[in-house]
N, C-alpha and C. Protein backbone atom coordinates (compact mmCIF):
# COMPACT_ATOMS: atom_id res chain seq x y z
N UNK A 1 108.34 0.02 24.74
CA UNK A 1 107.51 0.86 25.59
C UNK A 1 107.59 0.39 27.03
N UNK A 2 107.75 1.45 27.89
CA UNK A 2 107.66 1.24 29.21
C UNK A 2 106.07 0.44 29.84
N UNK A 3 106.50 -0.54 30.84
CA UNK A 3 104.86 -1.22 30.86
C UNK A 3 104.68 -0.76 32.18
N UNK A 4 104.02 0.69 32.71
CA UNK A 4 103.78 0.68 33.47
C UNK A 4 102.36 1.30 33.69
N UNK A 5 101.48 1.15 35.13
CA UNK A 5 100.63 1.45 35.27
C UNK A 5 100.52 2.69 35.93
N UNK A 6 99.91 4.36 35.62
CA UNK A 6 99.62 4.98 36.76
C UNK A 6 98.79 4.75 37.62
N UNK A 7 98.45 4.40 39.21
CA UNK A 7 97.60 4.55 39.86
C UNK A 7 97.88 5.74 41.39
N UNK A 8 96.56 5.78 41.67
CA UNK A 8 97.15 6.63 42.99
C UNK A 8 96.70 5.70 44.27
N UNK A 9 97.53 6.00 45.12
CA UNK A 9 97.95 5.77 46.22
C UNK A 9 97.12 6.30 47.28
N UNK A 10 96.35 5.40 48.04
CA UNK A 10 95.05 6.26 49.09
C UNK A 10 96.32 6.25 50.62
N UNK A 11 96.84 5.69 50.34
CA UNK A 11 98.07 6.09 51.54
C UNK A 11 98.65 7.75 51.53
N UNK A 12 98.91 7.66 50.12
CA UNK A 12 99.55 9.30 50.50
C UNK A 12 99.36 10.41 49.05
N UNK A 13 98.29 9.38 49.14
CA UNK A 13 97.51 10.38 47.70
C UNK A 13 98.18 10.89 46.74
N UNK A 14 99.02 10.38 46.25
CA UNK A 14 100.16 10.62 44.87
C UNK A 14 99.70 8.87 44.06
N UNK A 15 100.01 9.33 42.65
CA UNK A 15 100.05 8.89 41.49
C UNK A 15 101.46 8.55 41.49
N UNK A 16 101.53 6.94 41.48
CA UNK A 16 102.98 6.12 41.32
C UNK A 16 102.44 5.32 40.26
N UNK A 17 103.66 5.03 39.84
CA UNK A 17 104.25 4.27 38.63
C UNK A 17 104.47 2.45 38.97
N UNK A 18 103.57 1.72 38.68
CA UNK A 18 103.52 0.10 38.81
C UNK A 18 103.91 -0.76 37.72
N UNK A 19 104.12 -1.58 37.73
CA UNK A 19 104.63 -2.37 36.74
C UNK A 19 103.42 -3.08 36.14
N UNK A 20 103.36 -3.33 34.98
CA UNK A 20 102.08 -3.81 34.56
C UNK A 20 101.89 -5.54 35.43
N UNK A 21 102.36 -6.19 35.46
CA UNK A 21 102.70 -7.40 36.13
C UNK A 21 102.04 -7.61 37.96
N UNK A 22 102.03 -6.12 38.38
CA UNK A 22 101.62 -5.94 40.15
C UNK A 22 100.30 -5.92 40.42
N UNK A 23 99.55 -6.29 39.12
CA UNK A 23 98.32 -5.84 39.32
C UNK A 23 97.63 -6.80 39.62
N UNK A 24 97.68 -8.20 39.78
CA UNK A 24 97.17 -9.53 40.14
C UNK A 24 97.81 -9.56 41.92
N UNK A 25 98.85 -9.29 42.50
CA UNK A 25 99.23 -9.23 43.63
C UNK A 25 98.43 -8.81 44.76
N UNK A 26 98.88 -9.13 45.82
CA UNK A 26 98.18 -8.38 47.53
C UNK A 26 98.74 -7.14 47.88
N UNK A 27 100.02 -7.38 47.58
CA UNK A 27 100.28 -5.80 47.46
C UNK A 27 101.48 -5.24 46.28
N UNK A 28 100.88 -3.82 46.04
CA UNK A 28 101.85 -3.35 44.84
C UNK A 28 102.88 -2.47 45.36
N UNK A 29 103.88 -3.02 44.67
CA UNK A 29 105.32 -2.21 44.84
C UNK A 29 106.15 -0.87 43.74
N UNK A 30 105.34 0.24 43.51
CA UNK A 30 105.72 1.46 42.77
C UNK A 30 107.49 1.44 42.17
N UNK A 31 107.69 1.55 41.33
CA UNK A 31 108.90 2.06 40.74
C UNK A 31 109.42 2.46 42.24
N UNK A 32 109.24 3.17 42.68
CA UNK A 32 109.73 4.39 43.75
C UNK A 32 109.90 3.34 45.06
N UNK A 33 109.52 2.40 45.03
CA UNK A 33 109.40 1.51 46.11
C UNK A 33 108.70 2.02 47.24
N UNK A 34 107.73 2.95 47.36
CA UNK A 34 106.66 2.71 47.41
C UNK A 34 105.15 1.67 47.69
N UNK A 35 105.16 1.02 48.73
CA UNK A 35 104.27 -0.66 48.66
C UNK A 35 102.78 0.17 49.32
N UNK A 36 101.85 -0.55 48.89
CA UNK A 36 100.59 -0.16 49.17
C UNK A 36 99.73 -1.89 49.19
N UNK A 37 99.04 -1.64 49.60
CA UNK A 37 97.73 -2.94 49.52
C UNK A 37 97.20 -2.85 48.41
N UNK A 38 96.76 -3.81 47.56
CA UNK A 38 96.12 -3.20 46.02
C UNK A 38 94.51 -2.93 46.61
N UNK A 39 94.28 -2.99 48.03
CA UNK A 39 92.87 -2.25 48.30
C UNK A 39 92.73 -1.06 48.49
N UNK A 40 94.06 -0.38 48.79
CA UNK A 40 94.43 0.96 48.77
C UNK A 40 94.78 1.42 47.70
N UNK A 41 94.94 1.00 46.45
CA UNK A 41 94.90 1.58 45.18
C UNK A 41 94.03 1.91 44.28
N UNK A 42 94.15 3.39 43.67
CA UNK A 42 92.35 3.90 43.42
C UNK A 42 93.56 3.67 42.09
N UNK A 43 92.49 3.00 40.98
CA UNK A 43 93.14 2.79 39.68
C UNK A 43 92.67 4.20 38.80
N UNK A 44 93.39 5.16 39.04
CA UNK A 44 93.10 6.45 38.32
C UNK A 44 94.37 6.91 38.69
N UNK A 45 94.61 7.93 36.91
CA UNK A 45 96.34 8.71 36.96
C UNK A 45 95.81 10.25 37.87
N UNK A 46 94.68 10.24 38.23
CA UNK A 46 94.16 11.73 38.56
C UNK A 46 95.08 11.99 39.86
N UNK A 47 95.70 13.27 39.91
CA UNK A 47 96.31 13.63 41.07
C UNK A 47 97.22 13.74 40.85
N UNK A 48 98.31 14.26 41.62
CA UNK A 48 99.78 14.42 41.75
C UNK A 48 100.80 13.48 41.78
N UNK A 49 101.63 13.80 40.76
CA UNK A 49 102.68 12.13 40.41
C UNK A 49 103.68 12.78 41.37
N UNK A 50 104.28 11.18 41.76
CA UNK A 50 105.21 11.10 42.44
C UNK A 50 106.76 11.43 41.84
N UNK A 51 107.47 12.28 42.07
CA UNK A 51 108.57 12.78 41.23
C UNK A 51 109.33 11.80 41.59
N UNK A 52 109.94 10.71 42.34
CA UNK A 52 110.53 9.78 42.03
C UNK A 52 110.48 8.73 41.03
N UNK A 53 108.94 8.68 40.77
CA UNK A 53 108.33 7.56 39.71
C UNK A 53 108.16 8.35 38.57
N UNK A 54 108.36 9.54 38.09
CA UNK A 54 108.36 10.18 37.57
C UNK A 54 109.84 10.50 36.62
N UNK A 55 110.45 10.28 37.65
CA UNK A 55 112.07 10.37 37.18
C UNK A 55 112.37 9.10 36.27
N UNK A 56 112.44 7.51 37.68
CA UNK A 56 112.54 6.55 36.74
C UNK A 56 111.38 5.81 35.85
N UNK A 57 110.88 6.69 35.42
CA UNK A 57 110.26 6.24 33.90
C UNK A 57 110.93 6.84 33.18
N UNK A 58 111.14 8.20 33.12
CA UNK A 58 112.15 8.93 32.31
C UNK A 58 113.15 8.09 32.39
N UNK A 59 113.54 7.83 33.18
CA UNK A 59 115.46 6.58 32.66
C UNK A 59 115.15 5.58 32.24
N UNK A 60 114.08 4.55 32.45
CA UNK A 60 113.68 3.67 31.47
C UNK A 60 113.26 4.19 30.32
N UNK A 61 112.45 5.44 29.79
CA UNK A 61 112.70 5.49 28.60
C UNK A 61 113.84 5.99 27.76
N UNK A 62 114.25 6.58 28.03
CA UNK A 62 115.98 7.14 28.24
C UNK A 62 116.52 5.84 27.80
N UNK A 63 116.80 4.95 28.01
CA UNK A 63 117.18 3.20 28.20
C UNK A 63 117.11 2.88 26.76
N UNK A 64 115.65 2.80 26.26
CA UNK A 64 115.10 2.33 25.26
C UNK A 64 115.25 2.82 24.14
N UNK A 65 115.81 4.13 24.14
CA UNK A 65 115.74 4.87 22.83
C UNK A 65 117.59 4.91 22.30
N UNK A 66 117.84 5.18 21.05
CA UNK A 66 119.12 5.40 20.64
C UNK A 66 119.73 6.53 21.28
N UNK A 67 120.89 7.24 21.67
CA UNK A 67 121.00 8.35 22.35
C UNK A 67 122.41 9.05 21.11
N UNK A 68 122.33 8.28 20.20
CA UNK A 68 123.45 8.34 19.32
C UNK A 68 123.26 9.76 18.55
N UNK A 69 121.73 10.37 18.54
CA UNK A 69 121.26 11.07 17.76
C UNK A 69 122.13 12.97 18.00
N UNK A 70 122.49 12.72 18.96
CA UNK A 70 123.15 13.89 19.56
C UNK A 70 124.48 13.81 19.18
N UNK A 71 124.93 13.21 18.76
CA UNK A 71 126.50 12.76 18.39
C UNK A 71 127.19 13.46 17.16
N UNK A 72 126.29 13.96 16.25
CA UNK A 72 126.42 14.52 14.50
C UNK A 72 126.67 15.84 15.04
């Protein structure tokens, strides 16, 4: 399973994708690269996701799964 966190972003008010690990830090760095202050992070998925962080979660899970299944 992908370990990530949704939060939104009081910078530009989108819902990015964090790594479970960014959440003890000064500041968090989004999938999307993306950096915010973690005082600027409202810990809620409410709002509009960021289609970059959006994408690579899809390729990390993409990653994780067998893709062999399409092959028969």
């Amino acid at each position: 399973m992908v370990d990530v966190q949704w939060w939104r972003s009081d910078y530009d008010d989108q819902v990015h994708a964090f790594r479970g690990e960014q959440a003890s830090k000064e500041y968090g760095e989004a999938l999307c690269e993306h950096s915010v202050p973690t005082s600027k992070i409202t810990c809620s998925d409410e709002g509009r996701r960021c289609m970059a962080c959006l994408l690579m979660v899809g390729d990390l899970l993409a990653e994780q799964h067998d893709a062999t299944w399409r092959a028969s």
